[in-house]
PDB file of N, CA and C in Angstrom:
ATOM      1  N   UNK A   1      52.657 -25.975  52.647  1.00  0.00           N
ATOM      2  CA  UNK A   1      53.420 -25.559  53.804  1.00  0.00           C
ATOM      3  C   UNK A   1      53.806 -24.091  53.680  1.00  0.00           C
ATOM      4  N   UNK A   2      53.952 -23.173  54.714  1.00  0.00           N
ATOM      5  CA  UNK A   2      53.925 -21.841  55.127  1.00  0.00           C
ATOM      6  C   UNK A   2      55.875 -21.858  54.451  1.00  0.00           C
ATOM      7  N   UNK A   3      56.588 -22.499  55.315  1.00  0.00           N
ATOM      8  CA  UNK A   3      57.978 -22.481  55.388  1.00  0.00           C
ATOM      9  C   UNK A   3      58.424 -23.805  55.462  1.00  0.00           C
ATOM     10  N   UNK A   4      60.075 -23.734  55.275  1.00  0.00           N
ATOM     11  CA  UNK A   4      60.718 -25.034  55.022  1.00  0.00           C
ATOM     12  C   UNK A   4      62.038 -24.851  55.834  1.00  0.00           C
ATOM     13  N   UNK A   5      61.807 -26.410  56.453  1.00  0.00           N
ATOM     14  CA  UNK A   5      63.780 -26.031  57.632  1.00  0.00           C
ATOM     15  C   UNK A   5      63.893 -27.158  56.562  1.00  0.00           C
ATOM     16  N   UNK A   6      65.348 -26.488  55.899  1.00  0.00           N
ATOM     17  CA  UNK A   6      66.127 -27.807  55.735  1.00  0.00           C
ATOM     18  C   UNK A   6      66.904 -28.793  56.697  1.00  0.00           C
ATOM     19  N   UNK A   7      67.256 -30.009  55.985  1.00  0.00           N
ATOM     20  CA  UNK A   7      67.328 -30.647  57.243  1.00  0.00           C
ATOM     21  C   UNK A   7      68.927 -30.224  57.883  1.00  0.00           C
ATOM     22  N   UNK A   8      69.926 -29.264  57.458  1.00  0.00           N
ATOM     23  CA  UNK A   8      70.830 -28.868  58.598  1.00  0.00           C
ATOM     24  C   UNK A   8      70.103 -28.269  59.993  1.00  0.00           C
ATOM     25  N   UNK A   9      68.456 -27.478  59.494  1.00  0.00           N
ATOM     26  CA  UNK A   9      68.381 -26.477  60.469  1.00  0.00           C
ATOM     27  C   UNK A   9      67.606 -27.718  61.039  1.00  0.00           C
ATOM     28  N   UNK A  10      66.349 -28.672  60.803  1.00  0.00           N
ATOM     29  CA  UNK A  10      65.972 -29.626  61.475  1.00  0.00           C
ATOM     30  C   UNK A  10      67.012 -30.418  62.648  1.00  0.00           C
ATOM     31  N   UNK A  11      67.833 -30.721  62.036  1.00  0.00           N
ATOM     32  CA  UNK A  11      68.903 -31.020  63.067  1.00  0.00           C
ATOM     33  C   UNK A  11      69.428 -30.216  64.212  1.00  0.00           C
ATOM     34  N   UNK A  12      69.656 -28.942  64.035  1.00  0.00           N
ATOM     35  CA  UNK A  12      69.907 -28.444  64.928  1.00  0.00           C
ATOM     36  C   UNK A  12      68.697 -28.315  65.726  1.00  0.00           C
ATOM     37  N   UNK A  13      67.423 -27.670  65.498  1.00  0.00           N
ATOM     38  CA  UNK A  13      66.319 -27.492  65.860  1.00  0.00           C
ATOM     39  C   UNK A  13      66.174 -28.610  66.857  1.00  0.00           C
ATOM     40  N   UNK A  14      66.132 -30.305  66.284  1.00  0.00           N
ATOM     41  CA  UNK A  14      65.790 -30.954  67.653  1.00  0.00           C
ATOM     42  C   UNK A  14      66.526 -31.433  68.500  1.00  0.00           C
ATOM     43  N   UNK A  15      68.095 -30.920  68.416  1.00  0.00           N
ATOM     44  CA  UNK A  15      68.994 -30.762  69.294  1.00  0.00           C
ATOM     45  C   UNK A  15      69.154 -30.143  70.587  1.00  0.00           C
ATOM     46  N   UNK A  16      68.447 -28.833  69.927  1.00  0.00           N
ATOM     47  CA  UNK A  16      68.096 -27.560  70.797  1.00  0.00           C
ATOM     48  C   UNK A  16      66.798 -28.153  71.628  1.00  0.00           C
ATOM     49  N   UNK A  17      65.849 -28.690  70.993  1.00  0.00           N
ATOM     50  CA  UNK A  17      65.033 -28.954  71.702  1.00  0.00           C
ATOM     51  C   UNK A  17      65.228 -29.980  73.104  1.00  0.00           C
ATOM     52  N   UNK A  18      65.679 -31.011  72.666  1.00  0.00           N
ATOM     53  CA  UNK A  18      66.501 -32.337  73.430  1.00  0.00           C
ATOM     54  C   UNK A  18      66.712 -31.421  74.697  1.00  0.00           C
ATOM     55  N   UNK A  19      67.518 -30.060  74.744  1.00  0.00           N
ATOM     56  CA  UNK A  19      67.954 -29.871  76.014  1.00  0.00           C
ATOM     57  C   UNK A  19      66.757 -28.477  77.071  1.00  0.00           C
ATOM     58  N   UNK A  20      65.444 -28.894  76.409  1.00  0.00           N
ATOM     59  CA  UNK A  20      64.662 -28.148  76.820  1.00  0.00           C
ATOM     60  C   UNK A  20      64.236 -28.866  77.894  1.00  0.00           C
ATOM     61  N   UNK A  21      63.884 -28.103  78.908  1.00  0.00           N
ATOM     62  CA  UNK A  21      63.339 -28.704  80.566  1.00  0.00           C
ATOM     63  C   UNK A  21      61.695 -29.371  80.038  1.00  0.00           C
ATOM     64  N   UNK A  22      61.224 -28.589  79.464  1.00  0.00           N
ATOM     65  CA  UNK A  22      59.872 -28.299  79.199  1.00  0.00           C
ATOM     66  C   UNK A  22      59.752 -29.348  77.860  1.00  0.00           C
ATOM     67  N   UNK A  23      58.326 -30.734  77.895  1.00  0.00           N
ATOM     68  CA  UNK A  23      58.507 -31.598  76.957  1.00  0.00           C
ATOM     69  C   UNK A  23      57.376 -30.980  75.569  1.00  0.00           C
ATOM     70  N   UNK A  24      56.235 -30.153  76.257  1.00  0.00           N
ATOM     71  CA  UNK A  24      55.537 -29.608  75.240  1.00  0.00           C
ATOM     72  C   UNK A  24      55.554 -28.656  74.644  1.00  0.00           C
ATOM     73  N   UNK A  25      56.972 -28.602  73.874  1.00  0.00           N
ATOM     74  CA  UNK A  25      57.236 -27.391  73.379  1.00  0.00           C
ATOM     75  C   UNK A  25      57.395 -27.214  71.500  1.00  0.00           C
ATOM     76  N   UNK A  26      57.140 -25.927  71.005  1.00  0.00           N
ATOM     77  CA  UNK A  26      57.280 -25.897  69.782  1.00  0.00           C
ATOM     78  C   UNK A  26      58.160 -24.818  69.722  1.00  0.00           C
ATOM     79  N   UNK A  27      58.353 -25.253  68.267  1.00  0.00           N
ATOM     80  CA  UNK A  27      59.391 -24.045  67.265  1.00  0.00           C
ATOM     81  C   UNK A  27      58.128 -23.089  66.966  1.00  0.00           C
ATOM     82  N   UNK A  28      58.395 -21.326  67.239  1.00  0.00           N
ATOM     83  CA  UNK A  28      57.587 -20.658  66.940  1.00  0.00           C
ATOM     84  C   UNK A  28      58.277 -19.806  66.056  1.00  0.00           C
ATOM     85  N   UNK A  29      57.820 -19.455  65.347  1.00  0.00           N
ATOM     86  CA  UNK A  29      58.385 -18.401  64.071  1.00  0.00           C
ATOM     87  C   UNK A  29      57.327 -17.490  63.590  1.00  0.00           C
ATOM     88  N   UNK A  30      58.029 -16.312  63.393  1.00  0.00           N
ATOM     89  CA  UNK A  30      57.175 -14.969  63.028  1.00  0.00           C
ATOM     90  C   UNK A  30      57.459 -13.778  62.747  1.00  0.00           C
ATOM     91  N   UNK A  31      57.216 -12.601  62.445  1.00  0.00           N
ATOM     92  CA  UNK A  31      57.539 -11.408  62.515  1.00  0.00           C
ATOM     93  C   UNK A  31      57.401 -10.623  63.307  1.00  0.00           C
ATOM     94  N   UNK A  32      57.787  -9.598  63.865  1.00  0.00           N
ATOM     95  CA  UNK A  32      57.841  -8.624  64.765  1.00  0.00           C
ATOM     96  C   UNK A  32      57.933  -7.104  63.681  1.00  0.00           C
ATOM     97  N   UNK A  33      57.051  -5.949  64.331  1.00  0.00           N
ATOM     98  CA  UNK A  33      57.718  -4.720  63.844  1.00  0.00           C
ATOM     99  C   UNK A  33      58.550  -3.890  64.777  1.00  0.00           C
ATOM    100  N   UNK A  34      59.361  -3.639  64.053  1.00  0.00           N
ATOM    101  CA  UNK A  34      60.703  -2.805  64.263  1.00  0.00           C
ATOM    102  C   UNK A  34      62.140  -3.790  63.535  1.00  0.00           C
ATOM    103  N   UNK A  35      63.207  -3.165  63.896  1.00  0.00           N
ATOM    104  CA  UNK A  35      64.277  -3.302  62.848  1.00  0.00           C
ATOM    105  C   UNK A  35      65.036  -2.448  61.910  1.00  0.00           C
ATOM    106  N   UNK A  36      65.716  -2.374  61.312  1.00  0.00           N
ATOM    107  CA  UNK A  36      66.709  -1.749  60.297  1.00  0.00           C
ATOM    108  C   UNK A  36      65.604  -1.566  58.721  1.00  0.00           C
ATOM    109  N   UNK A  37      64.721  -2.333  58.774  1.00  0.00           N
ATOM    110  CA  UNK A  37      64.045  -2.600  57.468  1.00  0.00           C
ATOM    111  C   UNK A  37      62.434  -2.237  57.946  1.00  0.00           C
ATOM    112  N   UNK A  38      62.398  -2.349  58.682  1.00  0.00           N
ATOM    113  CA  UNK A  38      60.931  -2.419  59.463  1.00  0.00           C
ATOM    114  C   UNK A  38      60.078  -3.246  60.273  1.00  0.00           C
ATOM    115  N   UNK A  39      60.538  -4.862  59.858  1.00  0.00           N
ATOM    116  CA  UNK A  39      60.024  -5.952  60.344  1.00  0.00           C
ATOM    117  C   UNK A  39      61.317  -6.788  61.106  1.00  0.00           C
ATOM    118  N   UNK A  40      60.819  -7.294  61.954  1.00  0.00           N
ATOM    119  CA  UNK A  40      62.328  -8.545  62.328  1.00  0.00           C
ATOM    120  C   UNK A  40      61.663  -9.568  62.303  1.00  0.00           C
ATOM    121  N   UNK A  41      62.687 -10.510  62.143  1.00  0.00           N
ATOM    122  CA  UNK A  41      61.981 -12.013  62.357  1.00  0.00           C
ATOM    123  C   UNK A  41      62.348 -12.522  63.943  1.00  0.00           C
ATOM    124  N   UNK A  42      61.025 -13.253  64.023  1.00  0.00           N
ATOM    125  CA  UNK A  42      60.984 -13.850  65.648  1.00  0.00           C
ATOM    126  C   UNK A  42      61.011 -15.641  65.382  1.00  0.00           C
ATOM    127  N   UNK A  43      61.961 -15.895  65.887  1.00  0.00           N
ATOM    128  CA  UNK A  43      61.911 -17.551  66.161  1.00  0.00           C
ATOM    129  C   UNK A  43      62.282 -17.668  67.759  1.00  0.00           C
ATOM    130  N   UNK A  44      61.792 -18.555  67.930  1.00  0.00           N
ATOM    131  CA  UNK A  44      62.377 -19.404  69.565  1.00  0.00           C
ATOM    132  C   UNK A  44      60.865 -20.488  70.127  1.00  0.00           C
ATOM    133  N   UNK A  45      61.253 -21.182  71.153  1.00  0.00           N
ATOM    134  CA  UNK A  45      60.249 -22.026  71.214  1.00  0.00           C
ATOM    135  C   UNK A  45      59.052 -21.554  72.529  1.00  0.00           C
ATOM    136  N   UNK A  46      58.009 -22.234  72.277  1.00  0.00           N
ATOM    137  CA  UNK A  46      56.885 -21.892  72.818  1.00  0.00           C
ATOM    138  C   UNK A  46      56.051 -22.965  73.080  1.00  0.00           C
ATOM    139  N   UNK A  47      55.374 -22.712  74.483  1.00  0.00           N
ATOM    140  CA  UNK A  47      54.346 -23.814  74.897  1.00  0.00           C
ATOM    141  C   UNK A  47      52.599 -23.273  74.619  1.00  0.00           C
ATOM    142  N   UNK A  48      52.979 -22.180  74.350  1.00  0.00           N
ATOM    143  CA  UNK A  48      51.705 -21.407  74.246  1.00  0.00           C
ATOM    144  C   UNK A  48      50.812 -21.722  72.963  1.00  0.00           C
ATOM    145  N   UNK A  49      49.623 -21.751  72.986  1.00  0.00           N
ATOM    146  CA  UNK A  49      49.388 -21.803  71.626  1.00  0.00           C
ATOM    147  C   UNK A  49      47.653 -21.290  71.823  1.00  0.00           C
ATOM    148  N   UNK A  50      47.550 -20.027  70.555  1.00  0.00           N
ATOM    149  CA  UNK A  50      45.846 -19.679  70.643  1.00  0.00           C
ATOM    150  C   UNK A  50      45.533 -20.239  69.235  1.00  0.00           C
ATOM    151  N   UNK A  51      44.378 -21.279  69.600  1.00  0.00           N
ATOM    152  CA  UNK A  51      44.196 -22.051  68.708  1.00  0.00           C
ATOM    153  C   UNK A  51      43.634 -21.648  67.783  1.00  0.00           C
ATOM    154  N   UNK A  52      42.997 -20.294  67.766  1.00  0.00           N
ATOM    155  CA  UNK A  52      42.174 -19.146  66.716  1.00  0.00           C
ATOM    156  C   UNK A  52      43.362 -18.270  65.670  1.00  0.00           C
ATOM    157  N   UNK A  53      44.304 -17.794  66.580  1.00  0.00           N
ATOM    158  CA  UNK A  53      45.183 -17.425  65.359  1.00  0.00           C
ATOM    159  C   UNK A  53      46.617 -17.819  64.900  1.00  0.00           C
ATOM    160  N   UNK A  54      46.593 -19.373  65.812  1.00  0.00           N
ATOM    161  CA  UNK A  54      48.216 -19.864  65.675  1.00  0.00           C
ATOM    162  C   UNK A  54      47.777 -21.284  64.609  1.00  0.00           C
ATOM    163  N   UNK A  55      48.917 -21.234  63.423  1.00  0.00           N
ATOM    164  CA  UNK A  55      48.926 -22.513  62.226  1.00  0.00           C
ATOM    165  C   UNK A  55      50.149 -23.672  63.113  1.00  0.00           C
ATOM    166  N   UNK A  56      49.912 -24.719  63.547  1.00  0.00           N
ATOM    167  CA  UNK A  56      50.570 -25.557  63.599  1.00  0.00           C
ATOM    168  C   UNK A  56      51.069 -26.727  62.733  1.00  0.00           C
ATOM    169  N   UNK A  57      51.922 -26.607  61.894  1.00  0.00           N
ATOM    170  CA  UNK A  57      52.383 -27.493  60.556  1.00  0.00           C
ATOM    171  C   UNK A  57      53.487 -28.464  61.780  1.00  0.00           C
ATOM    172  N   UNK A  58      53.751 -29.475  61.131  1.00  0.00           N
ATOM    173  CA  UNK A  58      54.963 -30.381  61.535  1.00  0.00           C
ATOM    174  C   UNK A  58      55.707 -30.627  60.474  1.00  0.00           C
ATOM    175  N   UNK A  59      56.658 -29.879  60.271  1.00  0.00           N
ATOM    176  CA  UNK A  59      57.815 -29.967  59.244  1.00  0.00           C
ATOM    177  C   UNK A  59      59.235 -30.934  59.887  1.00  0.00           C
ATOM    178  N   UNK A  60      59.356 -31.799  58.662  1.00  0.00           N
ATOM    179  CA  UNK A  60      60.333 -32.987  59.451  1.00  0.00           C
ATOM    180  C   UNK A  60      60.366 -33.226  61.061  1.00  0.00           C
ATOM    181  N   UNK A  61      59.202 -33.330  61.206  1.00  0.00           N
ATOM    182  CA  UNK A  61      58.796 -33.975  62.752  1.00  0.00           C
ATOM    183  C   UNK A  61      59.089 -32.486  63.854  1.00  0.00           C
ATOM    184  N   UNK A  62      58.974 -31.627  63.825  1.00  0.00           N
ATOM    185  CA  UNK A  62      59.055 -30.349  64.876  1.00  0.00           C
ATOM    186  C   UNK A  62      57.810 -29.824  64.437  1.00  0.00           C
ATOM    187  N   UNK A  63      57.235 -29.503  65.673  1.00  0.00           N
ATOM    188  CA  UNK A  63      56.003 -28.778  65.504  1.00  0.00           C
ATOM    189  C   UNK A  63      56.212 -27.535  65.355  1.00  0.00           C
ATOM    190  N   UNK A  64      55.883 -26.488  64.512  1.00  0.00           N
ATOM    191  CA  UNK A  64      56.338 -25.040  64.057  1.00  0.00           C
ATOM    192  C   UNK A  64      54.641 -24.686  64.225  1.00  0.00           C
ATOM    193  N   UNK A  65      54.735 -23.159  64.993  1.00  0.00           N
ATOM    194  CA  UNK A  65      53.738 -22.295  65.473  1.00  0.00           C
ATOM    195  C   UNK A  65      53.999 -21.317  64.276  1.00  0.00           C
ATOM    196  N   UNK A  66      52.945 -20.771  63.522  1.00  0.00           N
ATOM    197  CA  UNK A  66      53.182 -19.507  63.194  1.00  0.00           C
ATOM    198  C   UNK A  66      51.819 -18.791  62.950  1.00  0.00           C
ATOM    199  N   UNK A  67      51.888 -17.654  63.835  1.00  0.00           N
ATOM    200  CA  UNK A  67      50.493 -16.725  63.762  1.00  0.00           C
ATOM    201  C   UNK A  67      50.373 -16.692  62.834  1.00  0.00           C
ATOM    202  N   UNK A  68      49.056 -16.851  62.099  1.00  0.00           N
ATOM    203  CA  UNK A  68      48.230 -16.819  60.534  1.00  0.00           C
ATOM    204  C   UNK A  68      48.334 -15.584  60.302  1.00  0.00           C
ATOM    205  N   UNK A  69      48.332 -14.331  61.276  1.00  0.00           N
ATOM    206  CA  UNK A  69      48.623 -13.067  60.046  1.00  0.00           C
ATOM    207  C   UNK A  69      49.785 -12.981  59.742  1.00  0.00           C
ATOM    208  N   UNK A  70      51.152 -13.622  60.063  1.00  0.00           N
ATOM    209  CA  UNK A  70      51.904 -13.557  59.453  1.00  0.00           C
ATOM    210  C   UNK A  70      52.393 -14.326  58.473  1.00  0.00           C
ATOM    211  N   UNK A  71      51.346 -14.886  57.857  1.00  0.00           N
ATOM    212  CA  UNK A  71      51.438 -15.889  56.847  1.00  0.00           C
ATOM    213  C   UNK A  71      51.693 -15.555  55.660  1.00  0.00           C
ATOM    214  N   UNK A  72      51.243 -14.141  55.114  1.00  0.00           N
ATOM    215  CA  UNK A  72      51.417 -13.831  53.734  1.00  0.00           C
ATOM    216  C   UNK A  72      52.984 -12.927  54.235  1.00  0.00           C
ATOM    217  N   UNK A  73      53.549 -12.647  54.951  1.00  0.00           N
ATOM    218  CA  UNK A  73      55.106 -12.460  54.986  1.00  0.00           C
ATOM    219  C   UNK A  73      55.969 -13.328  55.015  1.00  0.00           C
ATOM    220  N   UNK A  74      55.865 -14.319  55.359  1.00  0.00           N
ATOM    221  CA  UNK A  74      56.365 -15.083  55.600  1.00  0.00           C
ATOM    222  C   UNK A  74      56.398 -16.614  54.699  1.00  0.00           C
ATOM    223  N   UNK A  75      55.630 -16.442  53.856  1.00  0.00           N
ATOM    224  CA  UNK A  75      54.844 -17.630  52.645  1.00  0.00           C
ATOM    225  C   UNK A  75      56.279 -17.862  52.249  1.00  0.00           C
ATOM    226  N   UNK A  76      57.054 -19.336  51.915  1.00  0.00           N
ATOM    227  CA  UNK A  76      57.839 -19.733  51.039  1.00  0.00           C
ATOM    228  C   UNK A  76      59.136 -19.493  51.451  1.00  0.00           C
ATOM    229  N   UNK A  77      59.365 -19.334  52.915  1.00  0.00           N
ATOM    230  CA  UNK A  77      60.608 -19.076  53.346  1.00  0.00           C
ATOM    231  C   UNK A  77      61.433 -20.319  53.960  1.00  0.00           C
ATOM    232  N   UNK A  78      62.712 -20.201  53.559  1.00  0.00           N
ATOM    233  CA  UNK A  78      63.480 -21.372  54.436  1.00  0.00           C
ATOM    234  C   UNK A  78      64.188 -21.067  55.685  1.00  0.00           C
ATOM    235  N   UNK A  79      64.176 -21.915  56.676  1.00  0.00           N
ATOM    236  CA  UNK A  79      65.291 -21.689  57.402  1.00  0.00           C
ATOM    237  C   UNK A  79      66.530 -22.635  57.088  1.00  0.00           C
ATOM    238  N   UNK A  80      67.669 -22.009  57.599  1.00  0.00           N
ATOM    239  CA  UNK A  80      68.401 -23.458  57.318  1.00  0.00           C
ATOM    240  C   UNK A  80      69.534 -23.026  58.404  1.00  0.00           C
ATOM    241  N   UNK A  81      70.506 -24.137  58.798  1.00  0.00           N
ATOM    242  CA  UNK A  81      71.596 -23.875  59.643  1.00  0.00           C
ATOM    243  C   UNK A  81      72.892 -23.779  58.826  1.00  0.00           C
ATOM    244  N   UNK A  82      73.652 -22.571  59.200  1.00  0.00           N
ATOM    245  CA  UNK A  82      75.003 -22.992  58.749  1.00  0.00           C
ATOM    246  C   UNK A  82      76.282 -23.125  59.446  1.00  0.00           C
ATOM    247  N   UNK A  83      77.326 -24.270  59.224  1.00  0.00           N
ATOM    248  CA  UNK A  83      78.243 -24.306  60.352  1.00  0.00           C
ATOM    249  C   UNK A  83      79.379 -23.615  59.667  1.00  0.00           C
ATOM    250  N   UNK A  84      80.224 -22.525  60.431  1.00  0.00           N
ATOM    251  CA  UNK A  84      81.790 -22.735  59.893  1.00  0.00           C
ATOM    252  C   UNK A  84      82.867 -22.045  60.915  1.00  0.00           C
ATOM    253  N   UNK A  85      83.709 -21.591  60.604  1.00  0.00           N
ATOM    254  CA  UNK A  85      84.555 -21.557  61.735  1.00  0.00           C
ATOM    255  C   UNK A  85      84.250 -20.930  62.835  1.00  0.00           C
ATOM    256  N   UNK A  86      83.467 -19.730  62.701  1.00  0.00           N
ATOM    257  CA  UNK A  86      83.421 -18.584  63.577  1.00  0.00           C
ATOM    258  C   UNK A  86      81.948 -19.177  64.405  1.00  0.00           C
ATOM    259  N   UNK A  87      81.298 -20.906  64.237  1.00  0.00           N
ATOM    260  CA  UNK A  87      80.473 -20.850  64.898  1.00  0.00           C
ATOM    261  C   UNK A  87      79.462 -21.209  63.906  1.00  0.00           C
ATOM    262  N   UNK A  88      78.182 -21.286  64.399  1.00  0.00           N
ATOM    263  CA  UNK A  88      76.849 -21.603  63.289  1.00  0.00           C
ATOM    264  C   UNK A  88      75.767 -20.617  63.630  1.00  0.00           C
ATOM    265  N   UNK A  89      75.048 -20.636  63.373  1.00  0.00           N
ATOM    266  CA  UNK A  89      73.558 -19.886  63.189  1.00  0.00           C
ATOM    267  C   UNK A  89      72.576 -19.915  61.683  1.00  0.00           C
ATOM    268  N   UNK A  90      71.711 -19.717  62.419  1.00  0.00           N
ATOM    269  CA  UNK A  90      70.135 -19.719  61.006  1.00  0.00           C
ATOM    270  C   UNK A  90      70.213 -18.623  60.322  1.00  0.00           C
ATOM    271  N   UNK A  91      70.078 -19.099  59.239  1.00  0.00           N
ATOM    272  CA  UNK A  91      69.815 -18.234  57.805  1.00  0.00           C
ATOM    273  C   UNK A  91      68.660 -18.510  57.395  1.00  0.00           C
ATOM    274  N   UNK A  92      68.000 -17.210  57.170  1.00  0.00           N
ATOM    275  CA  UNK A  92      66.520 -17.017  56.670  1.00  0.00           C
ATOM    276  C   UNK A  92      66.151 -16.331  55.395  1.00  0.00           C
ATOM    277  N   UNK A  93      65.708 -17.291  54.476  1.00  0.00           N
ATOM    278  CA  UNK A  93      65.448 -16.860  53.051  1.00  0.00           C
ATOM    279  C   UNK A  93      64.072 -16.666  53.011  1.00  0.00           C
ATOM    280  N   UNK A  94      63.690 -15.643  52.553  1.00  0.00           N
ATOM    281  CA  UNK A  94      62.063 -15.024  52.473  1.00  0.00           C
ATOM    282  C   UNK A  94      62.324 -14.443  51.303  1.00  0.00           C
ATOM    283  N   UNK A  95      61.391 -14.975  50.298  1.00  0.00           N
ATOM    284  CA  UNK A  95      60.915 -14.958  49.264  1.00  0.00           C
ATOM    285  C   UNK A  95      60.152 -13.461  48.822  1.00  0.00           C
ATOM    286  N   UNK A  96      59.483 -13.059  49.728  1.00  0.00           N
ATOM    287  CA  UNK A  96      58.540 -11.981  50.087  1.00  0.00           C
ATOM    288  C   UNK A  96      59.796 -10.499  50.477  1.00  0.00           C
ATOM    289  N   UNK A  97      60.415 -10.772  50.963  1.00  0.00           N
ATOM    290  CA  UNK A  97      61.931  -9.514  51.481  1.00  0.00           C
ATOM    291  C   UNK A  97      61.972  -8.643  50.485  1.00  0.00           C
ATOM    292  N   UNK A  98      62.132  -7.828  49.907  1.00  0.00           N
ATOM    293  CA  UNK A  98      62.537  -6.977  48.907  1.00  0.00           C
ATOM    294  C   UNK A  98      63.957  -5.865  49.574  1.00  0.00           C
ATOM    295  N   UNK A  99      64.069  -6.063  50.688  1.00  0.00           N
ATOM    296  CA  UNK A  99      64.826  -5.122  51.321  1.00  0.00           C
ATOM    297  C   UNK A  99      65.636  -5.718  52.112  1.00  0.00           C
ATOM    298  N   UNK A 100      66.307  -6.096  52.765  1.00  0.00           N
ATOM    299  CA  UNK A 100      67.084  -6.621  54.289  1.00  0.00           C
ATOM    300  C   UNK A 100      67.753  -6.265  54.501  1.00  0.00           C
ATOM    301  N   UNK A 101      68.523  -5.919  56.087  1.00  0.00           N
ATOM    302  CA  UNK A 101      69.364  -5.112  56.483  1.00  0.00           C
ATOM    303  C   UNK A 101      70.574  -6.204  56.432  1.00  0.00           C
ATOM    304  N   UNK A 102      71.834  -5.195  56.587  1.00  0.00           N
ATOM    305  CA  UNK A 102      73.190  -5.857  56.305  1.00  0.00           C
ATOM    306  C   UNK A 102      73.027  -7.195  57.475  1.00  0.00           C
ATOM    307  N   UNK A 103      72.661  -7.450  58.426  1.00  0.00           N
ATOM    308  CA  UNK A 103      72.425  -8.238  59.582  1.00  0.00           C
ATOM    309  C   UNK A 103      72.198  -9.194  59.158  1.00  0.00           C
ATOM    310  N   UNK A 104      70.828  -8.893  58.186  1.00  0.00           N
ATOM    311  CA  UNK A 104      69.882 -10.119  57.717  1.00  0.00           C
ATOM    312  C   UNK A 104      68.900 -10.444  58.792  1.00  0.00           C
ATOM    313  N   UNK A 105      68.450  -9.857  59.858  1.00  0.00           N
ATOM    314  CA  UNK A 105      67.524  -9.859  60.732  1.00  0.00           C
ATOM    315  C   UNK A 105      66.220  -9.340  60.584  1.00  0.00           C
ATOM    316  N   UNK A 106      66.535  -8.225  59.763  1.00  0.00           N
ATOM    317  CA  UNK A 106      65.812  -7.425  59.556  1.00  0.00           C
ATOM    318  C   UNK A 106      64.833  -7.101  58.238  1.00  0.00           C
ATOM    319  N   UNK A 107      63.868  -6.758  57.691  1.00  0.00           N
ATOM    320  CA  UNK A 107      63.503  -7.188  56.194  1.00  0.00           C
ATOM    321  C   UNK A 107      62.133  -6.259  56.025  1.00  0.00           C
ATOM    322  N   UNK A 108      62.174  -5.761  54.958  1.00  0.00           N
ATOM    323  CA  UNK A 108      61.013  -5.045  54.244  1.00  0.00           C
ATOM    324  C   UNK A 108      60.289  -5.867  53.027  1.00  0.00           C
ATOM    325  N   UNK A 109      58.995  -5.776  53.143  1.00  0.00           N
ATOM    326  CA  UNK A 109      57.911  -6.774  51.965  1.00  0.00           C
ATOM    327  C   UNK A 109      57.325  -5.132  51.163  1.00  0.00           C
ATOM    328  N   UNK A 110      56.975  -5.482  50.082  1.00  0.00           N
ATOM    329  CA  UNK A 110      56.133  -4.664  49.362  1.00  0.00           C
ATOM    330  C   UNK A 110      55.026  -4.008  50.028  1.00  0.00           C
ATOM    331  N   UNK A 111      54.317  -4.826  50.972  1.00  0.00           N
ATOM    332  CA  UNK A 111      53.504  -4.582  51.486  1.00  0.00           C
ATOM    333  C   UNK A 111      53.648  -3.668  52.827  1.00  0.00           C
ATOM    334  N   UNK A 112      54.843  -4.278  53.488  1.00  0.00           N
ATOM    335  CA  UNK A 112      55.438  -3.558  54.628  1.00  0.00           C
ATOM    336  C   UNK A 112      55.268  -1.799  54.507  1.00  0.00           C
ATOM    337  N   UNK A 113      54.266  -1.232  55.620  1.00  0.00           N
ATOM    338  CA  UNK A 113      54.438   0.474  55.485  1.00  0.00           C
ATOM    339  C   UNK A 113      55.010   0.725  57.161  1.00  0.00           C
ATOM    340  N   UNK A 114      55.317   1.678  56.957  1.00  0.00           N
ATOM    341  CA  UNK A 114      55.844   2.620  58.236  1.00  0.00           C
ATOM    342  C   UNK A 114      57.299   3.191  57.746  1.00  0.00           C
ATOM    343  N   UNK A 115      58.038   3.888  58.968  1.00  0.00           N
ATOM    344  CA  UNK A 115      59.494   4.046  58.856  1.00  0.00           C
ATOM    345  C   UNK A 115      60.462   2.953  59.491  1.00  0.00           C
ATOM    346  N   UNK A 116      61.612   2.424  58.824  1.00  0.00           N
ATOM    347  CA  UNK A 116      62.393   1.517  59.422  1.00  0.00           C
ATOM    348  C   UNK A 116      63.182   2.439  60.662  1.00  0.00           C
ATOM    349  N   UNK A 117      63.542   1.755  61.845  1.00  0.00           N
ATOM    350  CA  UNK A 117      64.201   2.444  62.557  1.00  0.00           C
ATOM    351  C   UNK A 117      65.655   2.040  62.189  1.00  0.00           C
ATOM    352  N   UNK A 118      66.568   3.143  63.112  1.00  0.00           N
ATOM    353  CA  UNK A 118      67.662   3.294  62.651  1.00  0.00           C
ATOM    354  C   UNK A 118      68.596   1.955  62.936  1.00  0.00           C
ATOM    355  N   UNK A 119      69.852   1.277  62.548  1.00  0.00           N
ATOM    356  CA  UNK A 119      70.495   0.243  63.274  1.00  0.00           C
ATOM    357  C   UNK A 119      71.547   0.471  63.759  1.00  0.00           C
TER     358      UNK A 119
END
């Protein structure tokens, strides 16, 4: 497997889903460039799928999209949910990061070249 939701973030994940209009939908996850570090991470859900460069895994029953070139950034990462007073949101551990901005949105790999933009 590419990545791992533990099951707080599984839970939330098909919660979120439950209140989607749309029944053929997936969890998509990925990288984007730009950010504080250089790269951001992209999650949200998607009906789309190109069957040439998208990996479809089913991790604890959610179908997760993730473009194959972003596979070696992304190799061995968790998501997970956390709840506490001020509210919840996903936390993303990438194995591959060597850098991340104070946000945590944001993240540089060894491999990662360019300039980070400013935050």
């Amino acid at each position: 497997m590419v990545l791992t939701l533990t099951e707080n973030a599984s839970l939330q994940i098909k919660e979120m889903m439950k209140a989607e209009e749309t029944k053929n939908i997936r969890l998509r996850f990925g990288v984007k460039g730009g950010g504080c570090s250089g790269l951001s991470y992209s999650i949200g859900f998607d009906e789309e799928l190109n069957e040439e460069l998208d990996l479809v895994e089913v991790i604890n029953g959610i179908p997760v999209v993730i473009h194959k070139p972003d596979i070696p950034v992304i190799q061995g990462t968790t998501i997970d949910f956390k709840q506490n007073l001020m509210g919840g949101g996903f936390t993303i551990d990438n194995p591959n990061a060597i850098l991340s901005c104070g946000c945590g949105s944001s993240f540089r790999t060894k491999e990662t070249v360019g300039a980070p933009e400013k935050c």
